[in-house]
Protein backbone atom coordinates (compact mmCIF):
# COMPACT_ATOMS: atom_id res chain seq x y z
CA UNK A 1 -2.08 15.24 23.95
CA UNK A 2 -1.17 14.46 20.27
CA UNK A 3 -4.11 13.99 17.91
CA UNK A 4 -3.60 10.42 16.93
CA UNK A 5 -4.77 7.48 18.00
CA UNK A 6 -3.33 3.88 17.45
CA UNK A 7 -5.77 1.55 16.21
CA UNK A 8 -4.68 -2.49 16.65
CA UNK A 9 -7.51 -4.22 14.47
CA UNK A 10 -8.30 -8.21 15.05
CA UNK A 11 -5.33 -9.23 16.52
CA UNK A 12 -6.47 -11.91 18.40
CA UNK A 13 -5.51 -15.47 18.86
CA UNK A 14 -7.98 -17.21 16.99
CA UNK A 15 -7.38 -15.20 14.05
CA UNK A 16 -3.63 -15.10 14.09
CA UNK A 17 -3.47 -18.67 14.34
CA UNK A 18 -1.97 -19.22 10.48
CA UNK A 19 -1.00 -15.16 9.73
CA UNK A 20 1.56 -14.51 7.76
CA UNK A 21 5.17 -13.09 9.45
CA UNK A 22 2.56 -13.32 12.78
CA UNK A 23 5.37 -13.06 15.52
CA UNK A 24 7.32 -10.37 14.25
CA UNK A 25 4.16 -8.69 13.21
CA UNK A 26 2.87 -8.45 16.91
CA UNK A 27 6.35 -7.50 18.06
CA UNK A 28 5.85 -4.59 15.47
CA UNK A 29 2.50 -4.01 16.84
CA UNK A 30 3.35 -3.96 20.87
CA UNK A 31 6.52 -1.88 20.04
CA UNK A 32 4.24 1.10 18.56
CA UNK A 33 1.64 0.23 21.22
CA UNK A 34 4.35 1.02 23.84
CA UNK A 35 5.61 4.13 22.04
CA UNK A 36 1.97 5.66 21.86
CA UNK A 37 1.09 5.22 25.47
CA UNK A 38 4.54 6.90 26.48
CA UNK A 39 3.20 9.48 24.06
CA UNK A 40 0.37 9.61 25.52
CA UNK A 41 -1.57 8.42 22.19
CA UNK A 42 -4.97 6.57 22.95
CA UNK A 43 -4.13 3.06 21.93
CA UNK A 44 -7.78 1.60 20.68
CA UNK A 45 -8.35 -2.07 20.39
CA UNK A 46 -10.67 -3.22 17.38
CA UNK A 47 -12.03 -7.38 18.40
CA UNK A 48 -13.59 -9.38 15.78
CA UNK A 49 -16.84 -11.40 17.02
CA UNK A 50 -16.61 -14.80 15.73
CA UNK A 51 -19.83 -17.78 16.32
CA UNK A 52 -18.75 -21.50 16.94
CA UNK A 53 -15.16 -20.00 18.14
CA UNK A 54 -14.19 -20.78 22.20
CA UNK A 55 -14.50 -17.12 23.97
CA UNK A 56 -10.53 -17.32 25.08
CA UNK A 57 -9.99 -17.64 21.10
CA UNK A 58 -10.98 -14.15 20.65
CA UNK A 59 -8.88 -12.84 23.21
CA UNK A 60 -6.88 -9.89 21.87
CA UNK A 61 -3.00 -12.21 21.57
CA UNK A 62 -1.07 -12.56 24.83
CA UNK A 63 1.94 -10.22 23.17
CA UNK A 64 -1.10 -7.03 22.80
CA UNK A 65 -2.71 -7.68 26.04
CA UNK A 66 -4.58 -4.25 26.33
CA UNK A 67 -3.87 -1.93 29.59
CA UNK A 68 -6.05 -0.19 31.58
CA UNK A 69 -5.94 2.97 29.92
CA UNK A 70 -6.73 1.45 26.50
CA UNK A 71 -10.06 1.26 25.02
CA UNK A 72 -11.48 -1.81 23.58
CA UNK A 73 -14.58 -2.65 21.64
CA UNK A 74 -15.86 -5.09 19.41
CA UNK A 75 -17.12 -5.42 16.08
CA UNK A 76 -19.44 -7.89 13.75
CA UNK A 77 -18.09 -6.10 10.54
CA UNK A 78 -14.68 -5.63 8.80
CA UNK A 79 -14.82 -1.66 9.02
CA UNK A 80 -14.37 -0.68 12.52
CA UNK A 81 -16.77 2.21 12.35
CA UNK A 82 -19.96 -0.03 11.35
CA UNK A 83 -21.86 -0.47 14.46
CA UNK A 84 -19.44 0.73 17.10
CA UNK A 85 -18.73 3.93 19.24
CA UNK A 86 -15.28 4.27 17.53
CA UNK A 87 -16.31 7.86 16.07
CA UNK A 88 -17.72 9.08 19.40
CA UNK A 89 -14.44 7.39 21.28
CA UNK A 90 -12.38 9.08 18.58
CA UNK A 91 -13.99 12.50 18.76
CA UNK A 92 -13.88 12.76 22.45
CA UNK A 93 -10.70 12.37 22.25
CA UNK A 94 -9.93 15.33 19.42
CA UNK A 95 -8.38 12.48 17.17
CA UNK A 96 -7.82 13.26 13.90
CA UNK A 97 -5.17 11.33 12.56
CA UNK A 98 -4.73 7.19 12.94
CA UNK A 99 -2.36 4.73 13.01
CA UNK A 100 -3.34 1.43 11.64
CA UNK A 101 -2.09 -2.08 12.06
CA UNK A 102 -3.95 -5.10 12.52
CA UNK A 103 -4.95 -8.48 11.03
CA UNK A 104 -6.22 -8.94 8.02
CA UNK A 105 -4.70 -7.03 5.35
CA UNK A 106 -7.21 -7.44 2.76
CA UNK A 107 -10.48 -7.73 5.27
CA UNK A 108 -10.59 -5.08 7.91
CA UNK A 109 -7.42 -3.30 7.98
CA UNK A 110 -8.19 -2.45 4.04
CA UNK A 111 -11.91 -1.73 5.05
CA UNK A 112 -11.63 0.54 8.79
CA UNK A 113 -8.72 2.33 6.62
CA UNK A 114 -11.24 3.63 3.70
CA UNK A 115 -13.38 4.00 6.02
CA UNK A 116 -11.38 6.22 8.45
CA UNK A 117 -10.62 8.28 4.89
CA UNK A 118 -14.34 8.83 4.42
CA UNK A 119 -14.51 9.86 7.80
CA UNK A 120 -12.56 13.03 7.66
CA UNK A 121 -9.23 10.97 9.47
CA UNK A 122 -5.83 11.56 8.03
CA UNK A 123 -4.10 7.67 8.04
CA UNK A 124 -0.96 6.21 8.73
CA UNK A 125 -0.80 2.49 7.56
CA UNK A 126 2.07 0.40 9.62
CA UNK A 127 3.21 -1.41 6.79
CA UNK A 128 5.01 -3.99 8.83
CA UNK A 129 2.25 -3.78 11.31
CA UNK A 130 -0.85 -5.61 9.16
CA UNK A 131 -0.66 -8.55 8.28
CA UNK A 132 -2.92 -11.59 6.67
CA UNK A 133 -4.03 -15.24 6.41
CA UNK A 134 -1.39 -18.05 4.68
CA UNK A 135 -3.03 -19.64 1.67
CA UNK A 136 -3.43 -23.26 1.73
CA UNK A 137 -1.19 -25.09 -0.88
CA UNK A 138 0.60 -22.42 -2.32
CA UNK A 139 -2.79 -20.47 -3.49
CA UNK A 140 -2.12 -17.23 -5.02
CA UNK A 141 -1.96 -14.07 -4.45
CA UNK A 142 0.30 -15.14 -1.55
CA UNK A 143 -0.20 -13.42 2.30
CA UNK A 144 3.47 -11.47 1.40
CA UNK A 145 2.25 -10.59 -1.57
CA UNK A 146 -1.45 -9.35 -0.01
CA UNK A 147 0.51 -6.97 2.68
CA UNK A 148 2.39 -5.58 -0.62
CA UNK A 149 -0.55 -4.87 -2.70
CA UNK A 150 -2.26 -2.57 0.00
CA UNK A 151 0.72 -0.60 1.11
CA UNK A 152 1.01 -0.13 -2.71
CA UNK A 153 -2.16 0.52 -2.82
CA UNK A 154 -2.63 2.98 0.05
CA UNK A 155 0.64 4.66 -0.77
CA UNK A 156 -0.89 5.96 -3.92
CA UNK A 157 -4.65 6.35 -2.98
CA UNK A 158 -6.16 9.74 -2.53
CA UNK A 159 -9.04 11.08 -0.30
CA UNK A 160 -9.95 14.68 -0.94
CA UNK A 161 -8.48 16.66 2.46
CA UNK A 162 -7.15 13.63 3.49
CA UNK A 163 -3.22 12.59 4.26
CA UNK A 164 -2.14 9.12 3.73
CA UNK A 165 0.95 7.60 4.63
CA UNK A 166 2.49 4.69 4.38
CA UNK A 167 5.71 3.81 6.92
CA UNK A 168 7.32 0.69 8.59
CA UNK A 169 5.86 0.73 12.29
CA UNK A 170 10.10 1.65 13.38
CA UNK A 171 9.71 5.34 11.27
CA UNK A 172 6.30 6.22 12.95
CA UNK A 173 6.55 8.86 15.39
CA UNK A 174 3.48 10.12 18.15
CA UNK A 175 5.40 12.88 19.50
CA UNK A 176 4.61 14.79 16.71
């Protein structure tokens, strides 16, 4: 089994509701979702807890419905590793690099990716496969231009021992 692990952060119906590029971001999603499990590649579900929000809301989205085999937890923070068992999943399973996609670019994908770095994880940030919240009324910086800054942004950041890559979710390979 490959050491990597796909992690799908927040992508749930509630919160996709008003994402930007939201269908063809899932379709991104599912494709590398599909492409892990035939590589055998843990495929690791991330859910946001929400209050005041109808429990179907928070349903990971109908195009990501998890399968058996995948693992999924839930969070109350935007970094995936505050308050969970995604180390001890992660370690069981000799991970040591991750693939990262997931809603919202500049909340928890941004957040669980530092904090995968500071973890000792090498990273792989889809960077077709994150996405973010529309501003109302044209408010700037735009949700296109949020999903730019952090693949800029991670495509230049350095951890210490740590590799970082950036890659649209079609050029990112499990097999290897």
């Amino acid at each position: 089994m490959p050491d990597t692990a796909l992690l799908i952060i927040d992508m749930q119906r509630a919160l996709l509701k008003d994402a930007h590029d939201g269908e063809a971001c899932l379709d991104r999603v599912a494709d590398l979702a599909a492409r892990a499990r035939s590589a055998d590649v843990p495929v690791i579900y991330l859910r946001q807890r929400i209050d005041q929000v109808p429990a179907e809301w928070l349903d990971v989205h109908p195009t990501l419905t998890p399968e058996p085999a995948d693992v999924v937890l839930d969070k109350d923070s935007a970094d995936s590793f505050l308050g969970t068992t995604l180390s001890k999943v992660l370690e069981e399973r000799a991970v040591r690099r991750l693939v990262v996609t997931g809603y919202a670019s500049d909340f928890c994908v941004d957040s669980t990716s530092r904090s995968a770095l500071s973890h000792g994880y090498d990273l792989v940030l889809a960077a077709d496969g994150h996405t973010t919240m529309e501003r109302p009324d044209g408010a700037a910086p735009t949700a296109a231009q949020i999903v730019a800054h952090h693949n800029v942004i991670f495509s230049v950041i350095q951890y210490a021992g740590r590799s970082v890559t950036v890659a649209p979710a079609a050029e990112i390979r499990f097999d290897t």
